[in-house]
PDB file of N, CA and C in Angstrom:
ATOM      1  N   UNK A   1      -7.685   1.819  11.091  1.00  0.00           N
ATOM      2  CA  UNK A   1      -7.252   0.991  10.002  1.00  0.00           C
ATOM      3  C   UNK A   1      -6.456  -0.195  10.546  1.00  0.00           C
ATOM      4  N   UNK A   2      -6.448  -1.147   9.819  1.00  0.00           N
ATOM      5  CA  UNK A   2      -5.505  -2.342  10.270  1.00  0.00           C
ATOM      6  C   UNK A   2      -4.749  -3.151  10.463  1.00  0.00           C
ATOM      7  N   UNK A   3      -3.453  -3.347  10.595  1.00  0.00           N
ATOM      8  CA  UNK A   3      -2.165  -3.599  10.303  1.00  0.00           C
ATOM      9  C   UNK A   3      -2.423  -5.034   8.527  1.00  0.00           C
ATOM     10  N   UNK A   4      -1.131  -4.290   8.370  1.00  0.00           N
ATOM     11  CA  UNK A   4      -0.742  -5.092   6.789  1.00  0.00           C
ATOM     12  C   UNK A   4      -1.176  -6.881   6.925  1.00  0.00           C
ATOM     13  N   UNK A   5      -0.698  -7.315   8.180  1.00  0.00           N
ATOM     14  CA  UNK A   5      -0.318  -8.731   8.596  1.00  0.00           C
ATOM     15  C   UNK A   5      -2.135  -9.352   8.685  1.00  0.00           C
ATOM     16  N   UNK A   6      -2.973  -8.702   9.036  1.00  0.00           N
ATOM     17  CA  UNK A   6      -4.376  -8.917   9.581  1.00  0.00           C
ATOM     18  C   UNK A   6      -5.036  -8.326   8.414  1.00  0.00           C
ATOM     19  N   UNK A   7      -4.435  -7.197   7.394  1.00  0.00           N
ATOM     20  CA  UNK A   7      -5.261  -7.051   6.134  1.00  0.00           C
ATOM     21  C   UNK A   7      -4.946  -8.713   5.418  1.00  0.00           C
ATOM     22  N   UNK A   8      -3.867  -8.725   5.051  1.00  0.00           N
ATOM     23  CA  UNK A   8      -3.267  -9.759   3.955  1.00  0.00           C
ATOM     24  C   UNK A   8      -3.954 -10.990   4.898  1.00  0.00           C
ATOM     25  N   UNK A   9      -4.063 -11.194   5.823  1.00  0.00           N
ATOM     26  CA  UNK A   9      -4.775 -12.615   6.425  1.00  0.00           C
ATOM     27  C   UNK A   9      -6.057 -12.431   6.109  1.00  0.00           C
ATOM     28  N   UNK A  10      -6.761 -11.496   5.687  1.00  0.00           N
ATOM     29  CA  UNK A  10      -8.572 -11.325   5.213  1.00  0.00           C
ATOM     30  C   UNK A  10      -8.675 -11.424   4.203  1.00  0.00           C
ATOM     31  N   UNK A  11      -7.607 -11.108   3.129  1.00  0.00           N
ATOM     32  CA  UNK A  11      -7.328 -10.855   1.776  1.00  0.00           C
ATOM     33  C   UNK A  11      -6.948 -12.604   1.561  1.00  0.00           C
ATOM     34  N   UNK A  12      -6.470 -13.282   2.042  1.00  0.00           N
ATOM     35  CA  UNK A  12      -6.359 -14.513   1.988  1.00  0.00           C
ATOM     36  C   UNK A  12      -7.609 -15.612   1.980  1.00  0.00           C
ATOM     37  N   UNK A  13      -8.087 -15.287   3.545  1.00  0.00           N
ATOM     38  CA  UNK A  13      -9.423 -15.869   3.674  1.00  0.00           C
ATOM     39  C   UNK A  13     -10.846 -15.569   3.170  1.00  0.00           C
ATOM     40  N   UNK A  14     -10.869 -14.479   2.793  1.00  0.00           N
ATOM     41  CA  UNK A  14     -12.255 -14.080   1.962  1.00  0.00           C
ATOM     42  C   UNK A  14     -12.086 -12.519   1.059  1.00  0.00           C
ATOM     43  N   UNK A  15     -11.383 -13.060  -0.090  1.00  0.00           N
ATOM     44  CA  UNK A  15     -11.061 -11.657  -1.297  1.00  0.00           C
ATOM     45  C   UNK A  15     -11.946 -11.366  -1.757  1.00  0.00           C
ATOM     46  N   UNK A  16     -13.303 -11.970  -1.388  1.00  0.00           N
ATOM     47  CA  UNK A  16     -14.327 -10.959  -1.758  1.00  0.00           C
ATOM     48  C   UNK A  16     -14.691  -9.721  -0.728  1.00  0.00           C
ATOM     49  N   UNK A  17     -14.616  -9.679   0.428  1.00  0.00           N
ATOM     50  CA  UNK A  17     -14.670  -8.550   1.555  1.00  0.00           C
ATOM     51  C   UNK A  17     -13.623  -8.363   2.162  1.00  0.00           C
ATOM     52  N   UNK A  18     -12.513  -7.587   1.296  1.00  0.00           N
ATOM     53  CA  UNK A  18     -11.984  -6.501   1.913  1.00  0.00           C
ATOM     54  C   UNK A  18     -12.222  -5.032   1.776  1.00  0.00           C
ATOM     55  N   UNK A  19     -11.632  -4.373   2.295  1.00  0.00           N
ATOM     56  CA  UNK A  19     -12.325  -3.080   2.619  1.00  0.00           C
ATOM     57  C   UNK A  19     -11.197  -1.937   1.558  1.00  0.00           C
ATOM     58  N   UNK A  20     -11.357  -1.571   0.547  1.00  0.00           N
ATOM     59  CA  UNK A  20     -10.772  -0.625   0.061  1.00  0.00           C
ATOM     60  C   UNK A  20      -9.332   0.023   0.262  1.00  0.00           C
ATOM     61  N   UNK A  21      -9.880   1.009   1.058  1.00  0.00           N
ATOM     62  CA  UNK A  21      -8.868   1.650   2.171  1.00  0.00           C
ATOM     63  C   UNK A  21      -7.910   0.710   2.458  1.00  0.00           C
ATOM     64  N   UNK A  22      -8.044  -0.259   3.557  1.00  0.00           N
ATOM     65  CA  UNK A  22      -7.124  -1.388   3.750  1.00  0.00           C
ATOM     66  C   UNK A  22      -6.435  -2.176   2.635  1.00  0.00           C
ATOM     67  N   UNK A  23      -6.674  -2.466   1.406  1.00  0.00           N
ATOM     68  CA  UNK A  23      -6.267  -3.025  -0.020  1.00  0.00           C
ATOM     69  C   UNK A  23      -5.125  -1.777  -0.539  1.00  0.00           C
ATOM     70  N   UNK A  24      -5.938  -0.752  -0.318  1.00  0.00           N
ATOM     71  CA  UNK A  24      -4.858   0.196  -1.155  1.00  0.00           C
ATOM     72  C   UNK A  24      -3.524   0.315   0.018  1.00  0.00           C
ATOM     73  N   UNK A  25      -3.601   0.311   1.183  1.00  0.00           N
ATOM     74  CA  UNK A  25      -2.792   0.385   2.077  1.00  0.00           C
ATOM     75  C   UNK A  25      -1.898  -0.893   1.845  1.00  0.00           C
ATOM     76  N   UNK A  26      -2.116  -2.083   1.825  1.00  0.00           N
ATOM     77  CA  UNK A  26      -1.182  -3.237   1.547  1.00  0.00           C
ATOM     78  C   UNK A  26      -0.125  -2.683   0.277  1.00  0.00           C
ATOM     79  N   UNK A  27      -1.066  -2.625  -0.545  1.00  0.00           N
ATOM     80  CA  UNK A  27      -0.562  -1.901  -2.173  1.00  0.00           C
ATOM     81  C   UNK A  27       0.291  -1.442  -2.149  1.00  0.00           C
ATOM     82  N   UNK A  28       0.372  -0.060  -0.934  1.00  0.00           N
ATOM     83  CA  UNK A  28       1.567   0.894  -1.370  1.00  0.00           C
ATOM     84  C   UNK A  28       2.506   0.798  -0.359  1.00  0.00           C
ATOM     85  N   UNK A  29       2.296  -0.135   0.725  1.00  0.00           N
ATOM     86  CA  UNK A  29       3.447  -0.100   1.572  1.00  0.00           C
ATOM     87  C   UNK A  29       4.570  -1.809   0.399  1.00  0.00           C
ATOM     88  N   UNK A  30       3.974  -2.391  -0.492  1.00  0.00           N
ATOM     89  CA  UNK A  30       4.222  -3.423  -0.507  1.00  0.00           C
ATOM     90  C   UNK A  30       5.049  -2.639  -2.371  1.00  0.00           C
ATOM     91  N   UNK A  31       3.941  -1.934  -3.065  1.00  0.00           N
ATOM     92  CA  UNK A  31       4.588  -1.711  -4.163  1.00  0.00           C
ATOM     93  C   UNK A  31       5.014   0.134  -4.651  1.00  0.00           C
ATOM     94  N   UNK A  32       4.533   0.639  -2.988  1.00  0.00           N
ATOM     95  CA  UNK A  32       4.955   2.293  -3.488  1.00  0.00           C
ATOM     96  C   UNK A  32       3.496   3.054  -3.362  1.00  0.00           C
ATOM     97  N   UNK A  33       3.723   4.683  -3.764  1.00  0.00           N
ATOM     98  CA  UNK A  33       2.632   5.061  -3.901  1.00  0.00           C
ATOM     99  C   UNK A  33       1.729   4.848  -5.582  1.00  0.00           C
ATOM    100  N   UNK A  34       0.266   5.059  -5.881  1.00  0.00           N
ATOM    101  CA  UNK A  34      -0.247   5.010  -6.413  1.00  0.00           C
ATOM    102  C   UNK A  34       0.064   5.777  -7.576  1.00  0.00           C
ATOM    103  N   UNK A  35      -0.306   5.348  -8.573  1.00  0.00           N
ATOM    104  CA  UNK A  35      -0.295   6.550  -9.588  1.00  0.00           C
ATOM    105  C   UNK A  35      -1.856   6.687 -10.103  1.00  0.00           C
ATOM    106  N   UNK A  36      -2.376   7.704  -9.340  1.00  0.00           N
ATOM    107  CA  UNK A  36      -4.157   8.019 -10.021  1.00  0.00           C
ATOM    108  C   UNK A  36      -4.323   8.114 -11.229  1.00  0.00           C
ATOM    109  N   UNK A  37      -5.344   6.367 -11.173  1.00  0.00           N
ATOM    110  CA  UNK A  37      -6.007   6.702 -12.420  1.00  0.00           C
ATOM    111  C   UNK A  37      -6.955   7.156 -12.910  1.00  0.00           C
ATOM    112  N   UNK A  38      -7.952   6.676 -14.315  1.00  0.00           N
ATOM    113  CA  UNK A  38      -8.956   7.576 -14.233  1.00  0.00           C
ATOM    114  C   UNK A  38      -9.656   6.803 -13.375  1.00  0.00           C
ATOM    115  N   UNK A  39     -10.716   7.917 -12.894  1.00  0.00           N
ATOM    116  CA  UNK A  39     -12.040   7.244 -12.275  1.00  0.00           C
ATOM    117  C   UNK A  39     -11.527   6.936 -10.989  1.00  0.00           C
ATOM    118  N   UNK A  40     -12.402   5.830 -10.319  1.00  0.00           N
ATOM    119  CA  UNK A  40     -11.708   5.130  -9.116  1.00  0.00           C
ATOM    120  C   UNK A  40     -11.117   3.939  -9.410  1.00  0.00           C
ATOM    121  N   UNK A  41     -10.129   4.084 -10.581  1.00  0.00           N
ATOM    122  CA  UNK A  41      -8.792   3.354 -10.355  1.00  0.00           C
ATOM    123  C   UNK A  41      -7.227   3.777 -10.334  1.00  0.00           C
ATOM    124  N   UNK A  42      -6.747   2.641  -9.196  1.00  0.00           N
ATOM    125  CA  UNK A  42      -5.253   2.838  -8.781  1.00  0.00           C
ATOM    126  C   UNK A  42      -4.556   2.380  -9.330  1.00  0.00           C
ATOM    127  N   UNK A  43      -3.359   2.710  -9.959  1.00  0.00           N
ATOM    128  CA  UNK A  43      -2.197   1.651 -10.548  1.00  0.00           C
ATOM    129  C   UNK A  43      -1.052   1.612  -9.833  1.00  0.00           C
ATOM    130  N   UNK A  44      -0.384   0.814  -9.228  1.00  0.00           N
ATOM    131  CA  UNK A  44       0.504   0.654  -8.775  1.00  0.00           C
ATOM    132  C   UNK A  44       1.555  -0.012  -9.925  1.00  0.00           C
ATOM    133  N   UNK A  45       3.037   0.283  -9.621  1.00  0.00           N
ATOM    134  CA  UNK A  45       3.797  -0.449 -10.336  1.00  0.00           C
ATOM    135  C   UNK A  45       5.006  -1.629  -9.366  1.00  0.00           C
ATOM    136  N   UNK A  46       5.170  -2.441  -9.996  1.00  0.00           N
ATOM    137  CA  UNK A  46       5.758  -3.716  -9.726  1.00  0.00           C
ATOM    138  C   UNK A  46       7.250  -3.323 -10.366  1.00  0.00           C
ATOM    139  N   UNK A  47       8.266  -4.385  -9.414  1.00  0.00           N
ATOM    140  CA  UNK A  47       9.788  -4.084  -9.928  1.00  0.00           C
ATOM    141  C   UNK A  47       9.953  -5.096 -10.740  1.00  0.00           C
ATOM    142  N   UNK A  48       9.038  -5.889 -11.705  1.00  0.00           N
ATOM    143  CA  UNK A  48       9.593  -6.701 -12.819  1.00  0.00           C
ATOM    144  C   UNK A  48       9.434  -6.243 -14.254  1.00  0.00           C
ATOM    145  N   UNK A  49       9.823  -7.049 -15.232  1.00  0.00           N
ATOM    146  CA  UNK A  49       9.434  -6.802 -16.386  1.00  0.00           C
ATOM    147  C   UNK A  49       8.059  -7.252 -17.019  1.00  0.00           C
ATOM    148  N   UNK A  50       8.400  -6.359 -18.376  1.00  0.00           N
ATOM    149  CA  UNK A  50       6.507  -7.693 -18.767  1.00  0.00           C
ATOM    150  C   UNK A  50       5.397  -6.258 -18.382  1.00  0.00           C
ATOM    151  N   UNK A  51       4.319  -7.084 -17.698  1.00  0.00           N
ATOM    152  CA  UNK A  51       3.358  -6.059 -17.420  1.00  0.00           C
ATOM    153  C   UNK A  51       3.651  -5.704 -15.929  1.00  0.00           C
ATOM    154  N   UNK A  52       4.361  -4.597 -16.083  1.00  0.00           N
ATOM    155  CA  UNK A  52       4.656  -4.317 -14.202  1.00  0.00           C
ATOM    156  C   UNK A  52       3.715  -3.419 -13.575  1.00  0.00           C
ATOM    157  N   UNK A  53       2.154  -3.244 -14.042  1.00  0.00           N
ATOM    158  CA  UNK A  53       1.731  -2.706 -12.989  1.00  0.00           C
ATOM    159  C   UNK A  53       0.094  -3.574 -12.303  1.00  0.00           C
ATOM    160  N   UNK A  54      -0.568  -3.272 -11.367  1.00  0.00           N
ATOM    161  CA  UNK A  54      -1.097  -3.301 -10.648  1.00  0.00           C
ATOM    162  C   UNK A  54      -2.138  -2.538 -10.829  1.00  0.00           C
ATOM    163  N   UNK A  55      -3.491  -2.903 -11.309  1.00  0.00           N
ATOM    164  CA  UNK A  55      -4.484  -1.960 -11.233  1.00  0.00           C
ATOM    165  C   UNK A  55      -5.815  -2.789 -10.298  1.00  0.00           C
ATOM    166  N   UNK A  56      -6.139  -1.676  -9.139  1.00  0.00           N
ATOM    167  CA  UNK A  56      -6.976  -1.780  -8.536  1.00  0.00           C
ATOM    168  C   UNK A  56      -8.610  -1.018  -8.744  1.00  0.00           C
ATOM    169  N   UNK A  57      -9.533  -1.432  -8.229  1.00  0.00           N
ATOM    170  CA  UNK A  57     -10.649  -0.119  -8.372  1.00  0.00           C
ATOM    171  C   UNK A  57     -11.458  -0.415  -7.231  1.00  0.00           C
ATOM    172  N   UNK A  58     -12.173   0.646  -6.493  1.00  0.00           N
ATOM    173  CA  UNK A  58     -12.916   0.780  -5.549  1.00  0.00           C
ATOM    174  C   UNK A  58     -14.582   0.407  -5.739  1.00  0.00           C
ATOM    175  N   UNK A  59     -14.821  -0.728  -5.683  1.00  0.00           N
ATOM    176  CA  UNK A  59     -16.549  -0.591  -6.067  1.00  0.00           C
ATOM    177  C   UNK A  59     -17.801  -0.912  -4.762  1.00  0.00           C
ATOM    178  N   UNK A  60     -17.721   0.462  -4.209  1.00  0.00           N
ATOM    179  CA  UNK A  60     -18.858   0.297  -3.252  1.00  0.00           C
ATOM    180  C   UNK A  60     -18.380   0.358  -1.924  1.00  0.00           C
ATOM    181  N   UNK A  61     -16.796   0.778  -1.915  1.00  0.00           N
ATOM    182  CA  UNK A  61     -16.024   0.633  -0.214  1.00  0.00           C
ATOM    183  C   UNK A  61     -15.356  -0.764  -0.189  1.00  0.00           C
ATOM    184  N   UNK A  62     -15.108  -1.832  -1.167  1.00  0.00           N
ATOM    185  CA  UNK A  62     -14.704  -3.010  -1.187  1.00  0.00           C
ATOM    186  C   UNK A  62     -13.993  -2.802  -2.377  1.00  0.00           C
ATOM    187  N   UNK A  63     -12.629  -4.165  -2.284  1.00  0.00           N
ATOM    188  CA  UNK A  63     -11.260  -4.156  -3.726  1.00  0.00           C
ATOM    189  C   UNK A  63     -12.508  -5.611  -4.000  1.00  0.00           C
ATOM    190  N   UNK A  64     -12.492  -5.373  -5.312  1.00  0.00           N
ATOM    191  CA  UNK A  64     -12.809  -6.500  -6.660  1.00  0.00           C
ATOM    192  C   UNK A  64     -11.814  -7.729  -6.273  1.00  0.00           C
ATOM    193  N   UNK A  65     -12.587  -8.703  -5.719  1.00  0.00           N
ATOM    194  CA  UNK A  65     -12.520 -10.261  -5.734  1.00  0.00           C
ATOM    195  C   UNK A  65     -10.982 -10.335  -6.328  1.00  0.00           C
ATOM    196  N   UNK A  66     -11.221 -10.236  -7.748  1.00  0.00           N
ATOM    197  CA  UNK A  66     -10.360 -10.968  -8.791  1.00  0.00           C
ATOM    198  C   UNK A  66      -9.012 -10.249  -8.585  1.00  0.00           C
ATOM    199  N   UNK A  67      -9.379  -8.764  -8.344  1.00  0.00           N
ATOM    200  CA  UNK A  67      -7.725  -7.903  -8.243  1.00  0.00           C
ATOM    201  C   UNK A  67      -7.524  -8.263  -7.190  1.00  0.00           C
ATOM    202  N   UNK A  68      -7.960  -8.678  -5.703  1.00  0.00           N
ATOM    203  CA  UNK A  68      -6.987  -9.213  -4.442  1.00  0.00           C
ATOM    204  C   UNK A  68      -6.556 -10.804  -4.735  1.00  0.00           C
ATOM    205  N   UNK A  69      -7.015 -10.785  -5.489  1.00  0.00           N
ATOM    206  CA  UNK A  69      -6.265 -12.484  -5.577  1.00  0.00           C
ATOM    207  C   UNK A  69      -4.864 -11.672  -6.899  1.00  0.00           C
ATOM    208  N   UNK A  70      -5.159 -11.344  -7.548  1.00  0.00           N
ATOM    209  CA  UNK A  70      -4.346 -10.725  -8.468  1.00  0.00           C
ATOM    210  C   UNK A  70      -3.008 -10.102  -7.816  1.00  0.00           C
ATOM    211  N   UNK A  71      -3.289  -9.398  -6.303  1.00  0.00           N
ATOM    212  CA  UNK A  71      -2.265  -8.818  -5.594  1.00  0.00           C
ATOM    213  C   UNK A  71      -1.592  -9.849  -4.760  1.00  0.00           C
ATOM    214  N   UNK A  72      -2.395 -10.907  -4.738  1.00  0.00           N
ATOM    215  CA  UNK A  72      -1.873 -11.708  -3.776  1.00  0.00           C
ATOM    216  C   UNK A  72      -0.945 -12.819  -4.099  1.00  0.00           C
ATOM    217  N   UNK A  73      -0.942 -12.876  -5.986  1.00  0.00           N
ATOM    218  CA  UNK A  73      -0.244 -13.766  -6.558  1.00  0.00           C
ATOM    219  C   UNK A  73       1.032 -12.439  -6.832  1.00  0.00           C
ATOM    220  N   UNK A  74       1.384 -11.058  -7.365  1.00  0.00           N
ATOM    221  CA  UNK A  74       1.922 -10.471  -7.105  1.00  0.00           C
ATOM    222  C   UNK A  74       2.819 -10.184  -6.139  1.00  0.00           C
ATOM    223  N   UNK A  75       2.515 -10.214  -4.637  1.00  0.00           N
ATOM    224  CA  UNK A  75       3.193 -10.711  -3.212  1.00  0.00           C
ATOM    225  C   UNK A  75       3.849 -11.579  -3.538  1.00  0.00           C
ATOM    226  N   UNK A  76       3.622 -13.185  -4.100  1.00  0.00           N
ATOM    227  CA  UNK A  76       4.075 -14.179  -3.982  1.00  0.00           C
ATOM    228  C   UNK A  76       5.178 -14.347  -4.800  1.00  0.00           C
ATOM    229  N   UNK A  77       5.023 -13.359  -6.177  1.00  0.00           N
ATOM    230  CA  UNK A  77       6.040 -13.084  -6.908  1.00  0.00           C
ATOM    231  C   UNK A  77       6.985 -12.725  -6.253  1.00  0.00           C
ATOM    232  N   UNK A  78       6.753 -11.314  -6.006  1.00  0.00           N
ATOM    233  CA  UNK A  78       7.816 -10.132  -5.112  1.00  0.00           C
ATOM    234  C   UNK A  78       8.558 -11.284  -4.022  1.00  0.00           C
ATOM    235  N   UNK A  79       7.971 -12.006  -3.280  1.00  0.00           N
ATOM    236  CA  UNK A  79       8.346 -12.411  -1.749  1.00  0.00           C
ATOM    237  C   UNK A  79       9.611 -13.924  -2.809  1.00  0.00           C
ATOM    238  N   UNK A  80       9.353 -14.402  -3.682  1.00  0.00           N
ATOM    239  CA  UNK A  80      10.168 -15.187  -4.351  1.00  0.00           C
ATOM    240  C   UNK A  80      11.381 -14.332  -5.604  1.00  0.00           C
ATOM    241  N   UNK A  81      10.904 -13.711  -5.872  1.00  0.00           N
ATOM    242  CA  UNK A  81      11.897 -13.271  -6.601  1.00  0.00           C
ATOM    243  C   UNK A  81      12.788 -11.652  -6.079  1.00  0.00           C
ATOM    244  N   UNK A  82      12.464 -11.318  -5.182  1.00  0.00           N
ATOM    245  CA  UNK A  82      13.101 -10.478  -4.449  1.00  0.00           C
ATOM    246  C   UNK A  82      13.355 -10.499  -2.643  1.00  0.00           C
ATOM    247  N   UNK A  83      12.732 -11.793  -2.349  1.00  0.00           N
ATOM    248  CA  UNK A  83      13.055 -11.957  -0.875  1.00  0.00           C
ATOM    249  C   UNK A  83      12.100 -10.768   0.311  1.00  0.00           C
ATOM    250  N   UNK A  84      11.031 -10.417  -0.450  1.00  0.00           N
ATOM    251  CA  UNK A  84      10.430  -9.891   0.405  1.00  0.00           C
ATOM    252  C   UNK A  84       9.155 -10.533   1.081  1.00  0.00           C
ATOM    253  N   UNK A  85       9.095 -10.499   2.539  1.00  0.00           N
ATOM    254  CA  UNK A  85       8.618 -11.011   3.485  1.00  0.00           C
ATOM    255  C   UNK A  85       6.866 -10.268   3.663  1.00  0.00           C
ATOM    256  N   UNK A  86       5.715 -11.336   3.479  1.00  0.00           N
ATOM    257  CA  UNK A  86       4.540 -10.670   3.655  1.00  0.00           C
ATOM    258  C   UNK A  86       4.236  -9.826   4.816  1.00  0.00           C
TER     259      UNK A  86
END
């Protein structure tokens, strides 16, 4: 598997192919563990108000385009409003 720094740099450059496994790994070192949902989706929760969670889904061994850009504006939140570093 592959460090956070080299996931989030793939997740940057092409959010259509990342690899699952590696997505959910950013996820929970960044927002905790998962809370299983149904099916093959993950929810993670966020430390703000409003809608604080994070839902991911697995389709085919790859995270959905739209939810890594979704996590990645999330990061940008977290890294501005709580000082945490990608």
């Amino acid at each position: 598997m592959a460090k956070n720094d080299d996931i989030l740099l793939q997740m940057k450059r092409n959010p259509k192919d990342v690899k699952f496994v590696d997505f959910c790994k950013v996820c929970e070192s960044f927002f905790g563990k998962a809370r299983k949902g149904t099916g093959s989706h993950r929810i993670y929760k966020t430390p703000w108000q409003g809608d604080p969670r994070i839902n991911v889904q697995n389709h085919k061994g790859k995270a959905k385009a739209y939810q890594v850009k979704q996590v990645l504006l999330a990061l940008e939140k977290l890294e501005v409003s709580h000082g945490v570093k990608e």
